[in-house]
PDB file of N, CA and C in Angstrom:
ATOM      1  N   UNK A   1     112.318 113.351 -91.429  1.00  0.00           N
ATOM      2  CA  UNK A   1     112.188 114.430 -90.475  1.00  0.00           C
ATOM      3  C   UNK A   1     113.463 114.512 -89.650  1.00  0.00           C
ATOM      4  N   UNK A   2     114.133 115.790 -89.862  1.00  0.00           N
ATOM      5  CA  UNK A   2     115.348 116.037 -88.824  1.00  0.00           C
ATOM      6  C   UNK A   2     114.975 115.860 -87.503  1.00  0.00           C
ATOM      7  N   UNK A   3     115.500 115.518 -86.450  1.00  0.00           N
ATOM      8  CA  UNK A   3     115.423 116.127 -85.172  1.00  0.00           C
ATOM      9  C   UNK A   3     116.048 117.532 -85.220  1.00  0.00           C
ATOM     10  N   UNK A   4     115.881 118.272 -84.050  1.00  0.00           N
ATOM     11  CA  UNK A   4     116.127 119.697 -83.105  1.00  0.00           C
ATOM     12  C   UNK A   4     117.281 118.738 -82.469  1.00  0.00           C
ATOM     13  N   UNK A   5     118.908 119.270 -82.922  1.00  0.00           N
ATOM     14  CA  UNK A   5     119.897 118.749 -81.573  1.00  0.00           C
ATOM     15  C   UNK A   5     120.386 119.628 -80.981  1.00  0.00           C
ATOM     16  N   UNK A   6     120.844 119.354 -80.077  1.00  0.00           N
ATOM     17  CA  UNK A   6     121.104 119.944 -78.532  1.00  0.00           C
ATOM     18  C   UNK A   6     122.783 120.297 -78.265  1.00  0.00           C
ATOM     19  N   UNK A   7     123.374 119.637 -79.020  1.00  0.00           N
ATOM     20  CA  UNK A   7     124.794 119.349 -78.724  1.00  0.00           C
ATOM     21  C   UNK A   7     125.315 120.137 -80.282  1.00  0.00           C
ATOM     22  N   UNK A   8     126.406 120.380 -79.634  1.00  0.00           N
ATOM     23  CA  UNK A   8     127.347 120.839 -80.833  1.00  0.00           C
ATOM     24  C   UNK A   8     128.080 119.445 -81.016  1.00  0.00           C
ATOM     25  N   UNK A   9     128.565 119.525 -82.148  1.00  0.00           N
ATOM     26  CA  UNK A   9     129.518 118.437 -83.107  1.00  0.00           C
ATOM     27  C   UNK A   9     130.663 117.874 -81.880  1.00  0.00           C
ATOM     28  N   UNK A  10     130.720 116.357 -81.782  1.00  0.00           N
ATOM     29  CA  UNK A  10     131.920 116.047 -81.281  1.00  0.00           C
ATOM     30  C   UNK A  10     131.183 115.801 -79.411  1.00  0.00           C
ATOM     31  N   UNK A  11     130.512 116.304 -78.657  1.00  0.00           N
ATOM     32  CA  UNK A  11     130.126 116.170 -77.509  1.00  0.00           C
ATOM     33  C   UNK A  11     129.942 115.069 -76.750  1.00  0.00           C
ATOM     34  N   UNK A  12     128.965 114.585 -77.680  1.00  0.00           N
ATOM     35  CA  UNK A  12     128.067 113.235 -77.387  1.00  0.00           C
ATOM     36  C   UNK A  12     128.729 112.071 -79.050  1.00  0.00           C
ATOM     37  N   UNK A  13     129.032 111.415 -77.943  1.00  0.00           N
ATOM     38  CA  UNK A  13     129.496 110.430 -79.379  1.00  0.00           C
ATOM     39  C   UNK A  13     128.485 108.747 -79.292  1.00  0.00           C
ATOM     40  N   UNK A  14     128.216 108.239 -80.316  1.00  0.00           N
ATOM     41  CA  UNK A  14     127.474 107.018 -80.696  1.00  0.00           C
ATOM     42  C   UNK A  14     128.657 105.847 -80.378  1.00  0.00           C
ATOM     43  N   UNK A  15     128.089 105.064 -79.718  1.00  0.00           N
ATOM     44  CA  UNK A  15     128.757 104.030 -79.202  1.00  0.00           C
ATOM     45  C   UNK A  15     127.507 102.919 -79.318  1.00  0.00           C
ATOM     46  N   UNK A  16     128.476 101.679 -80.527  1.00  0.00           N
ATOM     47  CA  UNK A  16     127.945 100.431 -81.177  1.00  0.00           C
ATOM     48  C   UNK A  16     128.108  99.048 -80.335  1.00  0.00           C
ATOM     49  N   UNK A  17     126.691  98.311 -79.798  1.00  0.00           N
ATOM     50  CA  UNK A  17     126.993  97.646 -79.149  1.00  0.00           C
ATOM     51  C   UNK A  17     127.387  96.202 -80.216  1.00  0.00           C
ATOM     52  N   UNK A  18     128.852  95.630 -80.112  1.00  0.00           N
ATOM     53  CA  UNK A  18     128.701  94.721 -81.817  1.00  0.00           C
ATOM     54  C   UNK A  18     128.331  93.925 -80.689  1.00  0.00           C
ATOM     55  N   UNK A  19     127.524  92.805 -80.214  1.00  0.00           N
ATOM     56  CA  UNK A  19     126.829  91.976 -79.723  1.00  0.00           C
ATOM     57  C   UNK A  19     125.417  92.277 -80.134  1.00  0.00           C
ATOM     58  N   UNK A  20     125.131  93.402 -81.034  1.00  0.00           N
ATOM     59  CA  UNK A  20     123.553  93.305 -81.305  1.00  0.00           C
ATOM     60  C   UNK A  20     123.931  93.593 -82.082  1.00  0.00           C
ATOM     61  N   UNK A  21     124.508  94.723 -82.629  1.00  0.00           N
ATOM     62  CA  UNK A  21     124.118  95.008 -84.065  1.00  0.00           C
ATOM     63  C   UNK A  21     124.384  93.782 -85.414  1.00  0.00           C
ATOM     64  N   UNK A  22     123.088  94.020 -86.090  1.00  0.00           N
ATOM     65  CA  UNK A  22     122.995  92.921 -87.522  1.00  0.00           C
ATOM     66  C   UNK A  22     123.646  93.593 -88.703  1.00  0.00           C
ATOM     67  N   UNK A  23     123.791  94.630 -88.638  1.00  0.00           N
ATOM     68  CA  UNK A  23     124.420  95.664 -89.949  1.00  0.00           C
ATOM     69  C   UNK A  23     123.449  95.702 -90.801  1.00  0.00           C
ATOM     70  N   UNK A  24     121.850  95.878 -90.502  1.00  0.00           N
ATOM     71  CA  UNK A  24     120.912  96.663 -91.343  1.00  0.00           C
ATOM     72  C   UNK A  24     121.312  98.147 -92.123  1.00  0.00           C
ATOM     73  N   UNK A  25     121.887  98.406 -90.967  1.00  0.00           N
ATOM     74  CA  UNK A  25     122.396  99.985 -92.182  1.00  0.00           C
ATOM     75  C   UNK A  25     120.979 100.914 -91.687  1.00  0.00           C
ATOM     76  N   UNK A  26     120.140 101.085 -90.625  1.00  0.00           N
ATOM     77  CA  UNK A  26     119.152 101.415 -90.592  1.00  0.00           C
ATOM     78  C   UNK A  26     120.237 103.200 -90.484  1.00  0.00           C
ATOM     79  N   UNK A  27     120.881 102.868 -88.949  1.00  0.00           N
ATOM     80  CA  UNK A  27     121.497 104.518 -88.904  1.00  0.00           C
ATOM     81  C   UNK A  27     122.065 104.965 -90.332  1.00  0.00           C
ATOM     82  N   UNK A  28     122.688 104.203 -90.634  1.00  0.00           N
ATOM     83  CA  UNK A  28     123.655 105.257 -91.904  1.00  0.00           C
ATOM     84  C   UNK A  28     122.784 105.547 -92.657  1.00  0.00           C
ATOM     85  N   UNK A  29     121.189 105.088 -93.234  1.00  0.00           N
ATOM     86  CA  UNK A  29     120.317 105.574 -93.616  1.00  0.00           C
ATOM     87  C   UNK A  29     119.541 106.934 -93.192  1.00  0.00           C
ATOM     88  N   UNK A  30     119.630 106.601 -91.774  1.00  0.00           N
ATOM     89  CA  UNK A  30     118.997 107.663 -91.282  1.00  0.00           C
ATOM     90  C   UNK A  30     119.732 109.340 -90.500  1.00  0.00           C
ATOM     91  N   UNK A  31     121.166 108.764 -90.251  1.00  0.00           N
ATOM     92  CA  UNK A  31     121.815 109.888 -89.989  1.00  0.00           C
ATOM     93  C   UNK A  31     122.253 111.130 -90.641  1.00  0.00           C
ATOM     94  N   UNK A  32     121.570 112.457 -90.451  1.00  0.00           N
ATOM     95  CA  UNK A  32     122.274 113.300 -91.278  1.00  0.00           C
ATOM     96  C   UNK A  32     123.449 113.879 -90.944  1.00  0.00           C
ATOM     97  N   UNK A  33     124.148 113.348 -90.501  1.00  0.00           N
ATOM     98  CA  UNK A  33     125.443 113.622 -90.385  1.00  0.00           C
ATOM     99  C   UNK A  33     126.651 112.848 -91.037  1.00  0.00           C
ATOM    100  N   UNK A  34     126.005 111.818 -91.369  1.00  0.00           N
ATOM    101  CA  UNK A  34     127.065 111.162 -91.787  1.00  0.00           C
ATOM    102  C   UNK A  34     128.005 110.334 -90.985  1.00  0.00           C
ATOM    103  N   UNK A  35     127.622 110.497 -90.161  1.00  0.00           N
ATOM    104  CA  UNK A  35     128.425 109.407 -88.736  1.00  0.00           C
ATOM    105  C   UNK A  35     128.834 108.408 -88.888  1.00  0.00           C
ATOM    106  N   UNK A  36     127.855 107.371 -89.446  1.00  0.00           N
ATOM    107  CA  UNK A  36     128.298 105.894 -90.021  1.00  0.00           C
ATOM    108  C   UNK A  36     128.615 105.665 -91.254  1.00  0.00           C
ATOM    109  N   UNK A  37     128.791 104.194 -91.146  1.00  0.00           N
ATOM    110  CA  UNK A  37     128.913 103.219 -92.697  1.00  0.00           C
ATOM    111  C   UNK A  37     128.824 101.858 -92.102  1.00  0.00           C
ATOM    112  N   UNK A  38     128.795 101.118 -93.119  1.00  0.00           N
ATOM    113  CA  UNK A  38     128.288  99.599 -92.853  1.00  0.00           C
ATOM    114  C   UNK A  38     129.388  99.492 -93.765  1.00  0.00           C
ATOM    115  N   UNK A  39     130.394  97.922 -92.969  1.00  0.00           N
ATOM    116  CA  UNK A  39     131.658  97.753 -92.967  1.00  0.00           C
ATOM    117  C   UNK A  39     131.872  95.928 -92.325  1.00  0.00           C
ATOM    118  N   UNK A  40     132.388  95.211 -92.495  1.00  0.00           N
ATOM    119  CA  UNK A  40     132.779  93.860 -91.885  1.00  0.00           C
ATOM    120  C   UNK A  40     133.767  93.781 -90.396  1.00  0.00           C
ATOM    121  N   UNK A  41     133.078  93.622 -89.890  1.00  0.00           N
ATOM    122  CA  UNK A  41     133.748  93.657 -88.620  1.00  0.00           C
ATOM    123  C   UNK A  41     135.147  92.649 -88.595  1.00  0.00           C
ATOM    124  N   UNK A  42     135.692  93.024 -88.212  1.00  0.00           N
ATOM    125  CA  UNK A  42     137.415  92.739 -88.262  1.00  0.00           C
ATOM    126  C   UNK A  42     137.482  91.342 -87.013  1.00  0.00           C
ATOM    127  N   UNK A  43     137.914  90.768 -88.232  1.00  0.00           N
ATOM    128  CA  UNK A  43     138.183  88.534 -87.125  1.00  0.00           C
ATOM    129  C   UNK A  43     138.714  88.794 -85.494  1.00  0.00           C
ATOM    130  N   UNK A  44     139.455  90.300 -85.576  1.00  0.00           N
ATOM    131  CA  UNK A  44     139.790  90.075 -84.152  1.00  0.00           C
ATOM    132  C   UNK A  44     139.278  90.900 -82.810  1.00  0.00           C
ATOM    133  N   UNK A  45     137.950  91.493 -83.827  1.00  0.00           N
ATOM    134  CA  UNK A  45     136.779  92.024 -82.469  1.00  0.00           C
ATOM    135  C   UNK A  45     135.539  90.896 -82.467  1.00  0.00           C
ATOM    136  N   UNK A  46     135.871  89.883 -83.211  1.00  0.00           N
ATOM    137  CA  UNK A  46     134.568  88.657 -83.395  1.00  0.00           C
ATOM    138  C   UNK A  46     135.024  87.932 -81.961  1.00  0.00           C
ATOM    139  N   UNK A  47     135.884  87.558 -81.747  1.00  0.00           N
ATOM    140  CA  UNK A  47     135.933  86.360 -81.024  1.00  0.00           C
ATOM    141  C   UNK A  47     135.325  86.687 -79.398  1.00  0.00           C
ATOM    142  N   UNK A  48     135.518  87.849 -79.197  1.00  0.00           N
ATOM    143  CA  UNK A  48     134.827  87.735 -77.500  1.00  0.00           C
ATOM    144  C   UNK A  48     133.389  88.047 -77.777  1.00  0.00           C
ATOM    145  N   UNK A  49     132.738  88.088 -78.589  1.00  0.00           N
ATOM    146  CA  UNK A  49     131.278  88.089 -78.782  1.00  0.00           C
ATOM    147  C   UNK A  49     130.876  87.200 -78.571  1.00  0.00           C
ATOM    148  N   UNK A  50     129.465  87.114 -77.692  1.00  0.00           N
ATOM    149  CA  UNK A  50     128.596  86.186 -76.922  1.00  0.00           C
ATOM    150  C   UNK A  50     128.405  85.378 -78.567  1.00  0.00           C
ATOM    151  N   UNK A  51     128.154  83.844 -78.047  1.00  0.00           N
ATOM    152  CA  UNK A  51     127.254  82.815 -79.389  1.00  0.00           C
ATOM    153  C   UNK A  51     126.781  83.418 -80.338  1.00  0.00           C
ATOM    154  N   UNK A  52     125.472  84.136 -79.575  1.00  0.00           N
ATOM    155  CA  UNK A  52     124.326  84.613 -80.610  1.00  0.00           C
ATOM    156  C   UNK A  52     125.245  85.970 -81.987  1.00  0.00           C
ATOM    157  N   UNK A  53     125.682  86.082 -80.843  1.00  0.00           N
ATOM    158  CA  UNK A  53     126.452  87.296 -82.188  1.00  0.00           C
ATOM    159  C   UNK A  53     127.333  86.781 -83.269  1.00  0.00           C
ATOM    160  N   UNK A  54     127.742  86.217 -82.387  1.00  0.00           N
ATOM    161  CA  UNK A  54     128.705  84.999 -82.903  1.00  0.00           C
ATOM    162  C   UNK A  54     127.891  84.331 -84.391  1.00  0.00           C
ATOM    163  N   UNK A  55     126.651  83.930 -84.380  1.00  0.00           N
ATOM    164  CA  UNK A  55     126.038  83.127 -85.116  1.00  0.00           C
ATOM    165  C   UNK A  55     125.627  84.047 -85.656  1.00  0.00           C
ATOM    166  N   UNK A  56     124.720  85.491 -85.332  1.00  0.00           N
ATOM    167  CA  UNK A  56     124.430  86.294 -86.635  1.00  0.00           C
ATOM    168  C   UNK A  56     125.248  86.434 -87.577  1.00  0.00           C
ATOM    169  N   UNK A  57     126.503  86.835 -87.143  1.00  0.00           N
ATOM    170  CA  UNK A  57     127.683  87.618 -87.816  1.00  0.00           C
ATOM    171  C   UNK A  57     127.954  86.701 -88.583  1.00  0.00           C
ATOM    172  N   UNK A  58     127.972  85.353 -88.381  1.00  0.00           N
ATOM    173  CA  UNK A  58     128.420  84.278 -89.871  1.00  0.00           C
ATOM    174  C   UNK A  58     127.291  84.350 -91.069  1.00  0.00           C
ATOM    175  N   UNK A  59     125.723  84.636 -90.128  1.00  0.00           N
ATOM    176  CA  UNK A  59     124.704  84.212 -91.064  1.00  0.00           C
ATOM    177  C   UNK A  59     124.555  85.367 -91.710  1.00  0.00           C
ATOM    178  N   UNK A  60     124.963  86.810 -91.640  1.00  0.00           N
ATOM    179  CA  UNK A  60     125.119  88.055 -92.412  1.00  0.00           C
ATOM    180  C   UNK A  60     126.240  88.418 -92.772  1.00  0.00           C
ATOM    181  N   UNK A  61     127.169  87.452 -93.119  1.00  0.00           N
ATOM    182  CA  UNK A  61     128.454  88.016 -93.183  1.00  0.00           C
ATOM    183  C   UNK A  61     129.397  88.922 -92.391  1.00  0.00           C
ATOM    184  N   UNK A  62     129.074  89.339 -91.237  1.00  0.00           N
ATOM    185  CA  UNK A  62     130.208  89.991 -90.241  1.00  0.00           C
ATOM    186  C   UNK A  62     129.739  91.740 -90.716  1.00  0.00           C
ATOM    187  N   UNK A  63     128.792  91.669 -91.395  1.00  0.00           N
ATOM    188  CA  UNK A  63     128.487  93.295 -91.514  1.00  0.00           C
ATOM    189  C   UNK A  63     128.030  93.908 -90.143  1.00  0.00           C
ATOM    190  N   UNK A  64     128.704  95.133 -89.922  1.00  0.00           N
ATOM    191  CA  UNK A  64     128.171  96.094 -88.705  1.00  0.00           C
ATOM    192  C   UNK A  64     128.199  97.357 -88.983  1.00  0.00           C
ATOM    193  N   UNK A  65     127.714  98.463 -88.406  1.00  0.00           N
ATOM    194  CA  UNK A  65     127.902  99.404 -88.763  1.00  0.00           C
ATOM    195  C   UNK A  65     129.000 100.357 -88.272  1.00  0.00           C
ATOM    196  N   UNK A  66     129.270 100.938 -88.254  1.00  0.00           N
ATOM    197  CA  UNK A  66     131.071 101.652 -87.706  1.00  0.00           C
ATOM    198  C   UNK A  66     130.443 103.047 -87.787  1.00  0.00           C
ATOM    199  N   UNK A  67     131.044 103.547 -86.964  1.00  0.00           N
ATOM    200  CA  UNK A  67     131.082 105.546 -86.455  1.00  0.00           C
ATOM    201  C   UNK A  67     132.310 105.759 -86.950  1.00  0.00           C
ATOM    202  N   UNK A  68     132.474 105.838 -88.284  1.00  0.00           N
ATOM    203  CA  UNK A  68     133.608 106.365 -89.279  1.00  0.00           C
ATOM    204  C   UNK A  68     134.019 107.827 -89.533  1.00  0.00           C
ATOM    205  N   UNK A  69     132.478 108.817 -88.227  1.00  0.00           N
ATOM    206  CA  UNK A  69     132.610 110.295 -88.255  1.00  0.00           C
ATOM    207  C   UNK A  69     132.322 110.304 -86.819  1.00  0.00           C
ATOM    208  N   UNK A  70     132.192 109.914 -85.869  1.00  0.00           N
ATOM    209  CA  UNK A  70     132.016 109.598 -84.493  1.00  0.00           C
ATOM    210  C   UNK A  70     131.805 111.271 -84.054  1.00  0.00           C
ATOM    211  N   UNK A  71     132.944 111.920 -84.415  1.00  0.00           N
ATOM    212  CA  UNK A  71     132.946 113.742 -84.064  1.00  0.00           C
ATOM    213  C   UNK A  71     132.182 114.488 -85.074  1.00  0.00           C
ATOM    214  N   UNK A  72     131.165 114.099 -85.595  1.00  0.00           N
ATOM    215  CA  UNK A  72     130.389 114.553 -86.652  1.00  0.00           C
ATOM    216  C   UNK A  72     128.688 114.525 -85.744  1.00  0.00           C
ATOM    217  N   UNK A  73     129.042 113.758 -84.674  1.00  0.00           N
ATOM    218  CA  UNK A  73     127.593 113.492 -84.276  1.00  0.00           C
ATOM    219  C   UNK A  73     127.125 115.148 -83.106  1.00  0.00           C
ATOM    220  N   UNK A  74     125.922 115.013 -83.473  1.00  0.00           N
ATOM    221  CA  UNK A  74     125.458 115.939 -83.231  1.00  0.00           C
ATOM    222  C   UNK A  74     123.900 115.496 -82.025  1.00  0.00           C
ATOM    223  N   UNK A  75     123.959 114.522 -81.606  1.00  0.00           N
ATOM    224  CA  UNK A  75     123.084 113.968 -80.585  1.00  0.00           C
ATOM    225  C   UNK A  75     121.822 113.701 -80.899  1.00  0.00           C
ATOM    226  N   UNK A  76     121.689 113.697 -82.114  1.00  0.00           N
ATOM    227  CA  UNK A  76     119.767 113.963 -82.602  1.00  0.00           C
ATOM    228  C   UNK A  76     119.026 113.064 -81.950  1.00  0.00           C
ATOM    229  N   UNK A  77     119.705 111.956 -81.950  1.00  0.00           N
ATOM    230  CA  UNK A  77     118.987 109.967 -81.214  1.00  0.00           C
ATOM    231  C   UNK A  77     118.315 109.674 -82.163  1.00  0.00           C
ATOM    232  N   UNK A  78     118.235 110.210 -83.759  1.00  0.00           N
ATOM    233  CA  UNK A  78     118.055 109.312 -84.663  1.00  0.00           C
ATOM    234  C   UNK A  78     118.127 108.086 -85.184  1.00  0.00           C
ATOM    235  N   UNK A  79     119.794 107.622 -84.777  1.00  0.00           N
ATOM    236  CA  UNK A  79     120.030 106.461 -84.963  1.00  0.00           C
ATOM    237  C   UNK A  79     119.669 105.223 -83.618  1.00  0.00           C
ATOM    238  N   UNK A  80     119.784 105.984 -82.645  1.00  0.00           N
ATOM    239  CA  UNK A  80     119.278 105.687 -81.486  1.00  0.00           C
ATOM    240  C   UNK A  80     117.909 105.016 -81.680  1.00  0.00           C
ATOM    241  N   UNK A  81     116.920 105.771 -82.143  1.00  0.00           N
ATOM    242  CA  UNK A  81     115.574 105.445 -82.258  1.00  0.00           C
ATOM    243  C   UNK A  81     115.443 104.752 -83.261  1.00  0.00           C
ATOM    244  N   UNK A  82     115.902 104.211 -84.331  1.00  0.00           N
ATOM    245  CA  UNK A  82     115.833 103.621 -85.599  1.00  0.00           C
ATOM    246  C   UNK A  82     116.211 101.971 -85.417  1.00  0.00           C
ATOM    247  N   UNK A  83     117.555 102.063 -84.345  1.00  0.00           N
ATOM    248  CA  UNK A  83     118.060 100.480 -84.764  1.00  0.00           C
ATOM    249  C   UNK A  83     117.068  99.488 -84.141  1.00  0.00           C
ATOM    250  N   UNK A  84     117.015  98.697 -85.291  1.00  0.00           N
ATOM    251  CA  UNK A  84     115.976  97.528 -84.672  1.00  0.00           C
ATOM    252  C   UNK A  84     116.601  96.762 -83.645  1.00  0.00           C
ATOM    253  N   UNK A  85     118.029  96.524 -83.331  1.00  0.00           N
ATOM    254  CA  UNK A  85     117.968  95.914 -82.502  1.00  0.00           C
ATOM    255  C   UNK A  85     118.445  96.479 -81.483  1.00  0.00           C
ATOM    256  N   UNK A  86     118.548  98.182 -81.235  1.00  0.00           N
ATOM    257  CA  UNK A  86     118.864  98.869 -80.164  1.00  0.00           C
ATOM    258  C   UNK A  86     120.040  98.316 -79.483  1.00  0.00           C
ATOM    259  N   UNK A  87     121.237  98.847 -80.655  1.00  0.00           N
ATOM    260  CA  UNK A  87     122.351  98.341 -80.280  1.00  0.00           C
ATOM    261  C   UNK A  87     123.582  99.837 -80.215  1.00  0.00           C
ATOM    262  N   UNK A  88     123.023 100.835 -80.392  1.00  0.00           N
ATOM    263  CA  UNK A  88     123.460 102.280 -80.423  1.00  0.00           C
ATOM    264  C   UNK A  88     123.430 102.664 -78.715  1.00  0.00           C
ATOM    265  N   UNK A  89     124.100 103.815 -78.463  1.00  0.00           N
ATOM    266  CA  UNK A  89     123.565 104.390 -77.754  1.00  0.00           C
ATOM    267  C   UNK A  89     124.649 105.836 -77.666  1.00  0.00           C
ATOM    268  N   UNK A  90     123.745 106.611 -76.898  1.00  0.00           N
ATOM    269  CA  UNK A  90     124.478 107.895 -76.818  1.00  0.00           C
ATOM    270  C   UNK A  90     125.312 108.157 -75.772  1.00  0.00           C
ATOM    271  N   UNK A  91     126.923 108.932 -76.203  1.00  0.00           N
ATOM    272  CA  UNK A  91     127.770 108.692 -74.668  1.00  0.00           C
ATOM    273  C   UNK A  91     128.417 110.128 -74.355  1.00  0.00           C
ATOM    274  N   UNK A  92     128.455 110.669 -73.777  1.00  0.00           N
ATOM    275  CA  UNK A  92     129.604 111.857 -73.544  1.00  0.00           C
ATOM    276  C   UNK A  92     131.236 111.549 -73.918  1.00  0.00           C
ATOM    277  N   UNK A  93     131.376 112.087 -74.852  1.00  0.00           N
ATOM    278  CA  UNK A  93     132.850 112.145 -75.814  1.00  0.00           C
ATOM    279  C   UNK A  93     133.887 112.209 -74.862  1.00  0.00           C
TER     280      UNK A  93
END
């Protein structure tokens, strides 16, 4: 089921908290826009991450998801509402 969005393309942009996210891939599943991808987070945004992230990211391999269309988003809160570990959120561009 689509959402009804509110925003034109580019407005509201998705901002990834990497201290939660596990890289389920739930958004890039669920976005019709195409906004994301699931990608390995790069050795030199790992190191100021709290422990716990710290310790997921070894035990899943460093997968996260990335806003690879960030100006593609269209505000639906699809991905918003999807991530299990509510690590998205919506921001003014």
């Amino acid at each position: 089921m689509m959402s009804t969005c509110t925003q034109a393309p580019g407005v509201i942009t998705p901002v990834i908290d990497r201290n939660r996210c596990d890289g389920k891939a739930d958004c890039v599943d669920v976005c019709p826009y195409n906004v994301f991808e699931l990608g390995i987070l790069p050795p030199e945004q790992r190191a100021g991450l709290k422990l716990m992230a710290q310790v997921k990211g070894t035990l899943n391999g460093w997968k996260q998801s990335f806003t690879v269309h960030a100006e593609a988003c269209q505000a639906c809160g699809l991905c918003v509402a999807t991530c299990p570990e509510k690590a998205i959120r919506l921001t003014r561009a």
